[in-house]
C-alpha atoms as a PDB file:
ATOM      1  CA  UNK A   1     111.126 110.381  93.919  1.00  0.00           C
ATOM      2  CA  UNK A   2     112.547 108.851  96.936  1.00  0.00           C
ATOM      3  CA  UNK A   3     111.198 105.944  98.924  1.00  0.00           C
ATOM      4  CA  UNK A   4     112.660 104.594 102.428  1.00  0.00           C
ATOM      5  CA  UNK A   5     113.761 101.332 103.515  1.00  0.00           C
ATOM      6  CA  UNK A   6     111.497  99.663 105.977  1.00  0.00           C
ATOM      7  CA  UNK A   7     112.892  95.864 106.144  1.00  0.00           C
ATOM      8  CA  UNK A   8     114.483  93.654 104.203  1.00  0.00           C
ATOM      9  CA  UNK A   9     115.334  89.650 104.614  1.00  0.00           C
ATOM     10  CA  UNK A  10     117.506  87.223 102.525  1.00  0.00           C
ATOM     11  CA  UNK A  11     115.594  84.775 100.926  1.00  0.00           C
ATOM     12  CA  UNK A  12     118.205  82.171  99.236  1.00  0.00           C
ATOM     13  CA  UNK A  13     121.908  83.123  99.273  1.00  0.00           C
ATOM     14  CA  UNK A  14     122.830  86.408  98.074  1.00  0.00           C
ATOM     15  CA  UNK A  15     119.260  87.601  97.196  1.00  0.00           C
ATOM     16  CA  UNK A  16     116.682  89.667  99.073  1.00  0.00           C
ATOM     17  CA  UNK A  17     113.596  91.129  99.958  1.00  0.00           C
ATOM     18  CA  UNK A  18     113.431  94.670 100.043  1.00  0.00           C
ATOM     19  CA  UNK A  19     110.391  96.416 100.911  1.00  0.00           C
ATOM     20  CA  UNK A  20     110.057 100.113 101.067  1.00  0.00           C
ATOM     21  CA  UNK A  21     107.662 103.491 101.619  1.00  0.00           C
ATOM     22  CA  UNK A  22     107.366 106.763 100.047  1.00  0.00           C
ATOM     23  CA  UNK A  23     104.805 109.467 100.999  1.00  0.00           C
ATOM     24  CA  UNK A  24     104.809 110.639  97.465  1.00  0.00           C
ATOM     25  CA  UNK A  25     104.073 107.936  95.499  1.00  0.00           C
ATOM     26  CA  UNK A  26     100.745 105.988  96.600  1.00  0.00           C
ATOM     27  CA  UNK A  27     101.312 102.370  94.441  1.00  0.00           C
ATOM     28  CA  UNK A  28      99.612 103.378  91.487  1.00  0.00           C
ATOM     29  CA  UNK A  29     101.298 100.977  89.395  1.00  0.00           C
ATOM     30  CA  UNK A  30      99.819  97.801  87.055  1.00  0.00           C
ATOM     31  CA  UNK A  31     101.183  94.836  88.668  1.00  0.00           C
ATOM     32  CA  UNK A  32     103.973  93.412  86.245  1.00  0.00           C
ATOM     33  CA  UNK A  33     105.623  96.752  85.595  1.00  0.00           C
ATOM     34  CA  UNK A  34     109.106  98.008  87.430  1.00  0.00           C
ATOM     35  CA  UNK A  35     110.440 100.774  88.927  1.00  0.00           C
ATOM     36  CA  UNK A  36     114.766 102.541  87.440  1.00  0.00           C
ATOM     37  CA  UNK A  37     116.593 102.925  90.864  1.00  0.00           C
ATOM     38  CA  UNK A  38     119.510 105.535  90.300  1.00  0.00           C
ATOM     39  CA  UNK A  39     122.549 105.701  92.705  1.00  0.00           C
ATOM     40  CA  UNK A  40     125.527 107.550  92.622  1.00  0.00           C
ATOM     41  CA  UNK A  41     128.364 105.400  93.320  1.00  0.00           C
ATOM     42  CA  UNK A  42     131.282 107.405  92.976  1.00  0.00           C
ATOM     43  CA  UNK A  43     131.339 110.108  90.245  1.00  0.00           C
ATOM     44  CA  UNK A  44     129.083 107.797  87.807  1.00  0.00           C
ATOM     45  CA  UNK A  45     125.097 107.808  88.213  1.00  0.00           C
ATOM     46  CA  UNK A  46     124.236 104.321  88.291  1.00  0.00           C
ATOM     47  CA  UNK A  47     120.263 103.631  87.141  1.00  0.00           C
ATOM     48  CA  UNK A  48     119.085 100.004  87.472  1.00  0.00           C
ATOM     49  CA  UNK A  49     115.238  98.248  86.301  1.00  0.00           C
ATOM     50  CA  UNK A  50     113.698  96.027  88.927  1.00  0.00           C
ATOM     51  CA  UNK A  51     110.342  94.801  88.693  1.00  0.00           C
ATOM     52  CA  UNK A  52     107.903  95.233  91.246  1.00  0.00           C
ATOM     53  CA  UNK A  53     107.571  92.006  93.417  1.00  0.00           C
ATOM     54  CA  UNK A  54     104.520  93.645  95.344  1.00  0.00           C
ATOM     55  CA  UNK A  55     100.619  93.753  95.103  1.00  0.00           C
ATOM     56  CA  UNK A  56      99.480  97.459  94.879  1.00  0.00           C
ATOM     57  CA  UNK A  57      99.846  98.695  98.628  1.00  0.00           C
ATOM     58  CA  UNK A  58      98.554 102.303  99.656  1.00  0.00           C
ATOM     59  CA  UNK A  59     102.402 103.829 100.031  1.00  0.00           C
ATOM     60  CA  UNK A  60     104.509 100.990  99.919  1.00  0.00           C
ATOM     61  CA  UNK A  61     106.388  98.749  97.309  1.00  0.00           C
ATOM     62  CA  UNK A  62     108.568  96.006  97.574  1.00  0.00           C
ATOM     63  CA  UNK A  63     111.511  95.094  94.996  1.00  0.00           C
ATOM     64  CA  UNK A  64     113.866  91.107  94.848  1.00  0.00           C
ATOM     65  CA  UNK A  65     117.846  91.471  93.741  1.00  0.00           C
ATOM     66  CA  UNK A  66     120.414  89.416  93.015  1.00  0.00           C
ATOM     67  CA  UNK A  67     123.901  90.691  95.170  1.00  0.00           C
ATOM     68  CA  UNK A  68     126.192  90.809  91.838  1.00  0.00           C
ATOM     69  CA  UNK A  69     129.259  90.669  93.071  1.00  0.00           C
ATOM     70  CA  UNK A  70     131.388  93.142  90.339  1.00  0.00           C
ATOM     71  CA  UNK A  71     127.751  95.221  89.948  1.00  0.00           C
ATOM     72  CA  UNK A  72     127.389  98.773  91.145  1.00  0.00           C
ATOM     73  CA  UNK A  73     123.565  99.015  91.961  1.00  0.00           C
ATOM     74  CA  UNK A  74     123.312  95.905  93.857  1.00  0.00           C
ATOM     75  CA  UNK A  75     126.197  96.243  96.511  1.00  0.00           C
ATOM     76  CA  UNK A  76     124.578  99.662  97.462  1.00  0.00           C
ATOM     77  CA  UNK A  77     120.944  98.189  97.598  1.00  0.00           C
ATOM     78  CA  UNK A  78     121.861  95.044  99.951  1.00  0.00           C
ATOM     79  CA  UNK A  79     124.001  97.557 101.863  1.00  0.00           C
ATOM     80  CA  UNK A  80     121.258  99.756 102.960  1.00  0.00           C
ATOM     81  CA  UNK A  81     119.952 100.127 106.242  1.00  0.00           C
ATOM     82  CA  UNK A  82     116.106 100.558 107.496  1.00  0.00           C
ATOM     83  CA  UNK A  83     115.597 104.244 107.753  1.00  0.00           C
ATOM     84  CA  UNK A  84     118.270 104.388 104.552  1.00  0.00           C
ATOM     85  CA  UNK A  85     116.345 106.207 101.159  1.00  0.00           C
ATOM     86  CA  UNK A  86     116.868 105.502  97.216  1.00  0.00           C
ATOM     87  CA  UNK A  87     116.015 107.575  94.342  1.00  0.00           C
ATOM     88  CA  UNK A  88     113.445 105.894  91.756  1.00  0.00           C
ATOM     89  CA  UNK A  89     111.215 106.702  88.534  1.00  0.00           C
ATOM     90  CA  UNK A  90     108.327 104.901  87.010  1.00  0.00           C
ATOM     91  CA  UNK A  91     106.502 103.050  87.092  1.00  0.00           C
ATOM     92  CA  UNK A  92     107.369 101.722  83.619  1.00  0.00           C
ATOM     93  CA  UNK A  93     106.560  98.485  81.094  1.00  0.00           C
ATOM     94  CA  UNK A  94     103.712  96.992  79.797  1.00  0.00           C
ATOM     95  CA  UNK A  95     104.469  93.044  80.803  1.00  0.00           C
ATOM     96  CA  UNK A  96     100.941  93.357  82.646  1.00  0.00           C
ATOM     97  CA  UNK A  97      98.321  90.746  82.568  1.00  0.00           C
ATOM     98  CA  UNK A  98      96.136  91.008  78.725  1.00  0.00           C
ATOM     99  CA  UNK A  99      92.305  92.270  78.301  1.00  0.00           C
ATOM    100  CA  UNK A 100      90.597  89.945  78.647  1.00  0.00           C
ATOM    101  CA  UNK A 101      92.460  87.605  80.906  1.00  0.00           C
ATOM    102  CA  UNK A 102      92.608  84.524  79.686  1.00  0.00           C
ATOM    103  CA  UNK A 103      93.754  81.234  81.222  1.00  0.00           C
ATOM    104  CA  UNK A 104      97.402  81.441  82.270  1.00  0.00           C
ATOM    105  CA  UNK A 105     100.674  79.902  82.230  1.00  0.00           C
ATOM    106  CA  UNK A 106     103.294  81.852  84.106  1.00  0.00           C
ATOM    107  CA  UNK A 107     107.411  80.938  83.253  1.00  0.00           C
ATOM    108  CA  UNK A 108     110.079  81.779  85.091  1.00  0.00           C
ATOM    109  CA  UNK A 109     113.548  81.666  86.507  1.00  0.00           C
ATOM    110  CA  UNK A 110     115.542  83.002  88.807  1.00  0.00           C
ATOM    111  CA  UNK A 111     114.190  86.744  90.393  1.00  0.00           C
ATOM    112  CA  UNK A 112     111.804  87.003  87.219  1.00  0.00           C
ATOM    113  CA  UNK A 113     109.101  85.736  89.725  1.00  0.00           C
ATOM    114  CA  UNK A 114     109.184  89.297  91.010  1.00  0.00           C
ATOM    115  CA  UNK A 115     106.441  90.448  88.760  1.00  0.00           C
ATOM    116  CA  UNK A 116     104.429  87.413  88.698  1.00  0.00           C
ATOM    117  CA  UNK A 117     103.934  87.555  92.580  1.00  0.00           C
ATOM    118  CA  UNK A 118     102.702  91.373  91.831  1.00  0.00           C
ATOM    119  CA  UNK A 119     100.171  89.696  89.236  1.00  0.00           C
ATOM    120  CA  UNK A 120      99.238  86.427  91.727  1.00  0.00           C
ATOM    121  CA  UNK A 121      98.812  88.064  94.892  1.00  0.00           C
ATOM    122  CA  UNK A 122      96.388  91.071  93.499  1.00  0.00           C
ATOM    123  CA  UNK A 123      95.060  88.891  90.596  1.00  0.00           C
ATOM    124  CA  UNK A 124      93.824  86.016  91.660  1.00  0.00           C
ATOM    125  CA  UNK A 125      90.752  86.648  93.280  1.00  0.00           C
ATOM    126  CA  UNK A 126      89.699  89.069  90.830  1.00  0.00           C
ATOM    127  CA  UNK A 127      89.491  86.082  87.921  1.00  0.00           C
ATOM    128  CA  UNK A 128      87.735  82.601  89.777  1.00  0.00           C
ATOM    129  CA  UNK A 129      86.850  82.010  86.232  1.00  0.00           C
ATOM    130  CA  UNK A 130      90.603  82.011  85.083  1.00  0.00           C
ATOM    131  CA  UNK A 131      93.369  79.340  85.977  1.00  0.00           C
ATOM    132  CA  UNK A 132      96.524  80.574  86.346  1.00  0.00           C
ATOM    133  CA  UNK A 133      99.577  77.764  85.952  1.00  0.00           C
ATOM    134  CA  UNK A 134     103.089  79.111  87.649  1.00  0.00           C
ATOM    135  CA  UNK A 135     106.569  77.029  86.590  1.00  0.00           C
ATOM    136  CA  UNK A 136     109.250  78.560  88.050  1.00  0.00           C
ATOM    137  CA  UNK A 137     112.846  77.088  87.978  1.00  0.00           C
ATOM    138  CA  UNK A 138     116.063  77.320  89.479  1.00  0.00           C
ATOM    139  CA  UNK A 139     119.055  75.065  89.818  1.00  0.00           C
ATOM    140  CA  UNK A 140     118.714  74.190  93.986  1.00  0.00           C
ATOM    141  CA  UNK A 141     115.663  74.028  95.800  1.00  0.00           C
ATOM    142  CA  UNK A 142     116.909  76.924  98.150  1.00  0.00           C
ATOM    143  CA  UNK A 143     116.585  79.219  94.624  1.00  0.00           C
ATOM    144  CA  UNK A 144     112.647  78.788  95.119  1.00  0.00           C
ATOM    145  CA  UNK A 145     111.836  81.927  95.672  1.00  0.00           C
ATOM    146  CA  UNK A 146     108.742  82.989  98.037  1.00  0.00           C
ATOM    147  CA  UNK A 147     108.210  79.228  97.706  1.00  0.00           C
ATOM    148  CA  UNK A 148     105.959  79.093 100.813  1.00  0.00           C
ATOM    149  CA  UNK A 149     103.317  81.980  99.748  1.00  0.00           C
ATOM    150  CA  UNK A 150     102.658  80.207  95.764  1.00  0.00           C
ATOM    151  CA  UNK A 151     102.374  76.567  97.892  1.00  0.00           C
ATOM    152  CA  UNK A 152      99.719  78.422 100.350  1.00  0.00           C
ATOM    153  CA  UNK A 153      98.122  80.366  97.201  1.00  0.00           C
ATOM    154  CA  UNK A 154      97.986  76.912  95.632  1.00  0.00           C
ATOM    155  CA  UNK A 155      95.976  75.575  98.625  1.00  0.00           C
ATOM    156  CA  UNK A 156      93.546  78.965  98.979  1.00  0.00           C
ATOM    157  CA  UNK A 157      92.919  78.837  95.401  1.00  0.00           C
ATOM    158  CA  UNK A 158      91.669  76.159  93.131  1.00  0.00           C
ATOM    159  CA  UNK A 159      92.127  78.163  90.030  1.00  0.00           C
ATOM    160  CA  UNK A 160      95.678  78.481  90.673  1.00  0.00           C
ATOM    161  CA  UNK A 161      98.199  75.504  90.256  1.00  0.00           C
ATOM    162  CA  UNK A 162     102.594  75.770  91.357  1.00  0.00           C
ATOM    163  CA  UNK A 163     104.937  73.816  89.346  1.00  0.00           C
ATOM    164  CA  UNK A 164     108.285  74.362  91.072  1.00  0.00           C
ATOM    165  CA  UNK A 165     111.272  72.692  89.014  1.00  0.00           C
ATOM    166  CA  UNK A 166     114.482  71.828  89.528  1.00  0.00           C
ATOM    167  CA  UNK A 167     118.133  71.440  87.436  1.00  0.00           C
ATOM    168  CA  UNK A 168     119.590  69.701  90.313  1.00  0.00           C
ATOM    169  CA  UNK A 169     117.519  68.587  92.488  1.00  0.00           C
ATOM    170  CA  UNK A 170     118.978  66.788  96.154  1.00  0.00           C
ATOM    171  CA  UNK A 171     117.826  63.309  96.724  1.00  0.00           C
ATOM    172  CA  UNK A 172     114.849  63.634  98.514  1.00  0.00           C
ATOM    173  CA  UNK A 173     113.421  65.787  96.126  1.00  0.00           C
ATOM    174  CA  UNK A 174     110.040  64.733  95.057  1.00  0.00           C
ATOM    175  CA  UNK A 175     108.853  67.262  92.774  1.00  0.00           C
ATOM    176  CA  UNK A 176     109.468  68.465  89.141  1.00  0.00           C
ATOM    177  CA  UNK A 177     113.086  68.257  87.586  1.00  0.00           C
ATOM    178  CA  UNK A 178     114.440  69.405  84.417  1.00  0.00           C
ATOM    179  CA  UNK A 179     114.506  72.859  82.568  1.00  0.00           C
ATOM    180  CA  UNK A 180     111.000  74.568  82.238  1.00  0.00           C
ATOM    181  CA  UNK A 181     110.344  74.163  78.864  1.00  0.00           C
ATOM    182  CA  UNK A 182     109.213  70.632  78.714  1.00  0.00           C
ATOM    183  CA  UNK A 183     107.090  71.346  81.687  1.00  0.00           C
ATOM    184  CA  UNK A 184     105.807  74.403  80.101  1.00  0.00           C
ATOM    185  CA  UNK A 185     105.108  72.782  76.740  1.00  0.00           C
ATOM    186  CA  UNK A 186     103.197  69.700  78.931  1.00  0.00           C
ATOM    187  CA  UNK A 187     100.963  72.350  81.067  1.00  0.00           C
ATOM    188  CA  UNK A 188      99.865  73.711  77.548  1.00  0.00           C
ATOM    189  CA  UNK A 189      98.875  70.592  75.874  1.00  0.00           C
ATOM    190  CA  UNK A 190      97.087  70.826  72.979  1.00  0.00           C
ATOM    191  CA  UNK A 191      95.258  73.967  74.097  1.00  0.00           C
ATOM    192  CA  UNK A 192      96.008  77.270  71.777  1.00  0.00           C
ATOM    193  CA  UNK A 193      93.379  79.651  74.148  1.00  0.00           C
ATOM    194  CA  UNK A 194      95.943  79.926  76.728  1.00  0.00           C
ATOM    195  CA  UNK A 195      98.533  83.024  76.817  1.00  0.00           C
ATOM    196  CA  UNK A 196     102.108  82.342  78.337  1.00  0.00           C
ATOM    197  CA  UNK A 197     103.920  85.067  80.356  1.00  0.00           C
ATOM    198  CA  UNK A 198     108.026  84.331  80.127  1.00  0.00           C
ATOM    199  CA  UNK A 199     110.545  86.376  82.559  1.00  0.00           C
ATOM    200  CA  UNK A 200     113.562  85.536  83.134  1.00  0.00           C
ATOM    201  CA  UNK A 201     117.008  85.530  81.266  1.00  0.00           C
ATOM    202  CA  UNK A 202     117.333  86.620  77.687  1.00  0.00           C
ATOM    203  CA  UNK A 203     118.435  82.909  76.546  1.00  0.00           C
ATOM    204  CA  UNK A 204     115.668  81.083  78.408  1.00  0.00           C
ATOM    205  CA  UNK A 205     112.973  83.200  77.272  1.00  0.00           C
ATOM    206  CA  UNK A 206     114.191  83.045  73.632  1.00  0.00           C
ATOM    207  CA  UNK A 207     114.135  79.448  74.031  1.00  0.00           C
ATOM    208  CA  UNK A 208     110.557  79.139  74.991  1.00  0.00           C
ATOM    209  CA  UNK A 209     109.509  81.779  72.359  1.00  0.00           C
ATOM    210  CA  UNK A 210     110.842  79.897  69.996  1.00  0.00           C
ATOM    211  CA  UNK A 211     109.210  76.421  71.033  1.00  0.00           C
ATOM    212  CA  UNK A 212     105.824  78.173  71.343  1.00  0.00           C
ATOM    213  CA  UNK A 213     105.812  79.515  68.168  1.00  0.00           C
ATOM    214  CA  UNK A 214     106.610  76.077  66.743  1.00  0.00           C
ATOM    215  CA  UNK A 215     103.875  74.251  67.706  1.00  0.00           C
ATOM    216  CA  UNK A 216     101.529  77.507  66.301  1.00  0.00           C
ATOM    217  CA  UNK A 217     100.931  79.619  69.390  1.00  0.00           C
ATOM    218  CA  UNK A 218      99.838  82.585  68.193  1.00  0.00           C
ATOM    219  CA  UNK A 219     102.608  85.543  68.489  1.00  0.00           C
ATOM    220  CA  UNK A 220      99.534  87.886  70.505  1.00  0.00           C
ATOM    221  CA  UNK A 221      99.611  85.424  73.194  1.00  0.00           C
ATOM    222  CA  UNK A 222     103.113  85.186  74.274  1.00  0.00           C
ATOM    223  CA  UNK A 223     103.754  88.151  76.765  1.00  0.00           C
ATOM    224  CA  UNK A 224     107.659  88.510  77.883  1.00  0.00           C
ATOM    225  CA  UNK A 225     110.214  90.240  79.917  1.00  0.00           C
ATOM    226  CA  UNK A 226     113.609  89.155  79.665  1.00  0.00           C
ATOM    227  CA  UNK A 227     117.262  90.231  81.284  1.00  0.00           C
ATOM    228  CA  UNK A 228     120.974  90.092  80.619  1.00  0.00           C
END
């Protein structure tokens, strides 16, 4: 299928916002899953995954990317124009939100906050009755991504609490610091009712796999997605 370009708009340094249209495919997608983008860039076929950062919207879906510098898919994506079209498939993956939804805790780093805006922004409301924790860290505060929308969630909703973290944080930083795995490990406490959504890279979610299971966490209740 192909879908159009309507806008897009950098949000930190070499990342973006890309949100597009198609009058064949009407959003029916879980929120969590992705879309494959193919591109031919020169004689190869180059297919890419990228989750959907969206909430379910009649005809349109948006997607976040990393410009990688040597890649193939990304050059052509943050070269596109509005009016400009891409060729895509899905949607695909089943790192959705569990039946029953239980209380919450949402890690990230880096763009693997795409699908857990998709979840927040068409979730929330739907669950009062379920709190919904979301740590997300990057290195410098400018790596927050969509940090505005989860600090005006966190203000609409009192069944939804941001913990934003930073590696290296500037001096007048006032908030969390540190990897995420501490401040996961302190949201969860000694609660084992809660499951824990990971996305991000393939080391960091190992890493918090691995704690979980250590302090018993049963295997059922950790949900992931991770990237090279």
């Amino acid at each position: 299928m192909k879908a159009r370009l309507v806008e897009s708009r950098e949000l930190a340094p070499n990342t973006r916002h890309f949100e597009f249209e198609t009058p064949e495919w009407k959003a029916a997608f879980v929120p969590g899953q992705f879309l494959s983008v193919t591109a031919s860039i020169g004689e190869d076929e180059i297919t890419r995954a990228y989750s959907i950062v969206s909430p379910p919207d009649g005809n349109r879906f948006a997607l976040c990317a990393n410009l990688v510098e040597d890649g193939h898919l990304s050059p052509f994506l943050f070269a596109l124009n509005p009016g400009d079209e891409i060729d895509f498939r899905g949607p695909y993956g089943a790192f959705i939100l569990r039946r029953p939804v239980s209380d919450s805790i949402f890690v990230a780093t880096g763009t693997g906050i795409a699908p857990f805006r998709s979840m927040l922004l068409s979730r929330l409301q739907e669950h009062p009755d379920r709190h919904f924790t979301l740590i997300f860290g990057v290195r410098y505060e400018h790596g927050l991504l969509y940090d505005d929308e989860f600090r005006a969630l966190a203000s609409r909703h009192a069944n939804f609490e941001y913990q934003p973290t930073l590696t290296r944080p500037p001096e007048n930083w006032t908030g969390r610091t540190g990897r995420i795995q501490q401040h996961m490990l302190d949201a969860l406490g000694d609660r084992r009712d809660v499951d824990v959504y990971i996305c991000g890279l393939r080391e960091m979610v190992d890493d918090v796999r691995a704690k979980l299971k250590g302090i018993g966490l049963d295997r059922k209740r950790i949900i992931y997605e991770k990237y090279d």
